[in-house]
Protein backbone atom coordinates (compact mmCIF):
# COMPACT_ATOMS: atom_id res chain seq x y z
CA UNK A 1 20.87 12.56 12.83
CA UNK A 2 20.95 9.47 15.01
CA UNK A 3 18.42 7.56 16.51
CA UNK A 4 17.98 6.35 20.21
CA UNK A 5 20.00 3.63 19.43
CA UNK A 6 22.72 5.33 18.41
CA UNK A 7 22.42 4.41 14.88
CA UNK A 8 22.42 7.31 12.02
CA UNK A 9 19.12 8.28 10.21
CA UNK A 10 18.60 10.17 6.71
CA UNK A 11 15.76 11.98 6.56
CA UNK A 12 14.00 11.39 2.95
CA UNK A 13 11.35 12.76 1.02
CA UNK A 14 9.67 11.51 -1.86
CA UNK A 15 6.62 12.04 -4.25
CA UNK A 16 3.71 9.90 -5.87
CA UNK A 17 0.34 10.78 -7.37
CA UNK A 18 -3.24 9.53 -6.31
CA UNK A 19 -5.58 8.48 -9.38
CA UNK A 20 -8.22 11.03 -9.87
CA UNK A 21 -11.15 9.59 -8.10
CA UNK A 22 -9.32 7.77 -5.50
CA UNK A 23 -8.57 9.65 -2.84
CA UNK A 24 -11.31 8.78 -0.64
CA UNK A 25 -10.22 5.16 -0.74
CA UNK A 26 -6.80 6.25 -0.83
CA UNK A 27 -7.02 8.02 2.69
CA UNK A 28 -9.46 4.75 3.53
CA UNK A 29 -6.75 2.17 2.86
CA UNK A 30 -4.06 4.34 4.45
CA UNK A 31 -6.42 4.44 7.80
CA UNK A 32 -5.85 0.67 8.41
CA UNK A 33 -2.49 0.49 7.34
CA UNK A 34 -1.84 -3.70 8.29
CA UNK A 35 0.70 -4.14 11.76
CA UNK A 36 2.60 -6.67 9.38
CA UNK A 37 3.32 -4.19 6.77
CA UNK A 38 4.86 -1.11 9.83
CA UNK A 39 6.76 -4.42 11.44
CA UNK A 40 8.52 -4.92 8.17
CA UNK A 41 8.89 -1.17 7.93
CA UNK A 42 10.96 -0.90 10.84
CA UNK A 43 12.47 -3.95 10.91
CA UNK A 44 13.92 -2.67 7.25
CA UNK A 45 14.79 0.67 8.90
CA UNK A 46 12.48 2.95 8.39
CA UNK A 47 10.77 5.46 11.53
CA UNK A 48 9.03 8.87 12.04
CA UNK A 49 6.75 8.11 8.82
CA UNK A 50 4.48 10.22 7.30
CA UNK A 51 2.11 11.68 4.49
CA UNK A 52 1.04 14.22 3.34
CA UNK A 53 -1.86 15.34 0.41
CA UNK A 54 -2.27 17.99 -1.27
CA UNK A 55 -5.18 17.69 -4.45
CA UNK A 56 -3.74 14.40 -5.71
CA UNK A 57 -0.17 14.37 -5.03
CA UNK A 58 1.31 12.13 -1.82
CA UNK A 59 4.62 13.49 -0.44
CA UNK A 60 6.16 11.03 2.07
CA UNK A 61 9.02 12.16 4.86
CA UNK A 62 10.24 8.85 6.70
CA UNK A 63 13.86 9.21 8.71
CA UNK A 64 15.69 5.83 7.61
CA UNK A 65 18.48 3.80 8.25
CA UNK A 66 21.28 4.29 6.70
CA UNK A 67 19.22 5.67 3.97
CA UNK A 68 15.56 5.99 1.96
CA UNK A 69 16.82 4.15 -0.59
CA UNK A 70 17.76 1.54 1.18
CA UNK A 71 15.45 1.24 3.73
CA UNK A 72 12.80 1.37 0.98
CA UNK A 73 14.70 -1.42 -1.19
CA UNK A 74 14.32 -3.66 2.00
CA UNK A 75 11.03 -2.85 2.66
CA UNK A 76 10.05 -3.68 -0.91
CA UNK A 77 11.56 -7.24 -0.59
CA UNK A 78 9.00 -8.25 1.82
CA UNK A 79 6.17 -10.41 1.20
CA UNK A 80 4.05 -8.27 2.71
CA UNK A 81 4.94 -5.00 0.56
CA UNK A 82 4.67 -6.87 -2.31
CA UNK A 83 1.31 -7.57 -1.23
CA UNK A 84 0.48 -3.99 -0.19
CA UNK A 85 1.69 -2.24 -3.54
CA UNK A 86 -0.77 -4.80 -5.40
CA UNK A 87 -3.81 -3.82 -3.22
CA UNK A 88 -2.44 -0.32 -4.17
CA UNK A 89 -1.88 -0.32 -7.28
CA UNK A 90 -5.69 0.88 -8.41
CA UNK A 91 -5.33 3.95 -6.79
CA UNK A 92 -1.65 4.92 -7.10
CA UNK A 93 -1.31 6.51 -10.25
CA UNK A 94 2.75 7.13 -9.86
CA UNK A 95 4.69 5.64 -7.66
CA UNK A 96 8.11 4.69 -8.81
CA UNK A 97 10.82 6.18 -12.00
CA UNK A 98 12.12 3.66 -14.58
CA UNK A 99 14.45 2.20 -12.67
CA UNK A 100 11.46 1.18 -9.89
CA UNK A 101 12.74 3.54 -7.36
CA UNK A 102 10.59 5.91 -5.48
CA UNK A 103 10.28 9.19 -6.51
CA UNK A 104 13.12 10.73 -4.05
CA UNK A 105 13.12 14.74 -3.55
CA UNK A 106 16.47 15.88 -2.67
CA UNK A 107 17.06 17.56 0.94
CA UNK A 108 18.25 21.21 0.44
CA UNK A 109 17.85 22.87 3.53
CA UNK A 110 16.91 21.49 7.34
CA UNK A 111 16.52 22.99 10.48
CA UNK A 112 16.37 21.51 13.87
């Protein structure tokens, strides 16, 4: 897929799980998600963003350039992401594997 621009975009999933109790503030926080943090989001590649509930799990789709992993990496290298996972961190039960990565789900069939 490629973007206006002409550049190519993955399209990547991925999973993490609310702490029980915390959804309300969850969905709160997420409602006044800071202009600083979607500047560094798409300055680090990332577009067409969004998530998803169901009970307590989050699932994520964001289109990314070249990829979610990277995008993501560069994302999380910013001052202000840093900050953002802190604040967080009390109501995100899961949000990364062992090696700190997000929890990717693998793209098995798309249609247009």
């Amino acid at each position: 897929m490629e973007s206006a621009g002409g550049r190519r975009m993955t399209r990547t999933c991925f999973v993490l799980k609310i702490r029980p109790g915390c959804i309300e503030e969850y969905e709160a926080r997420h409602a006044q998600v800071w202009p600083e943090l979607v500047a560094a989001m798409r300055t680090a590649g990332i577009r067409n963003y969004s998530l998803f509930r169901r009970g307590l799990d989050v699932i994520g789709y964001a289109e990314c350039d070249p990829d979610g992993e990277t995008a993501f990496r560069r994302t999380g290298a910013t001052d202000v992401d840093r900050r953002w996972s802190a604040w967080m961190d009390d109501v995100i039960e899961t949000e990364t594997d062992a090696a700190g990565d997000l929890l990717y789900a693998r793209e098995i069939w798309h249609m247009d």
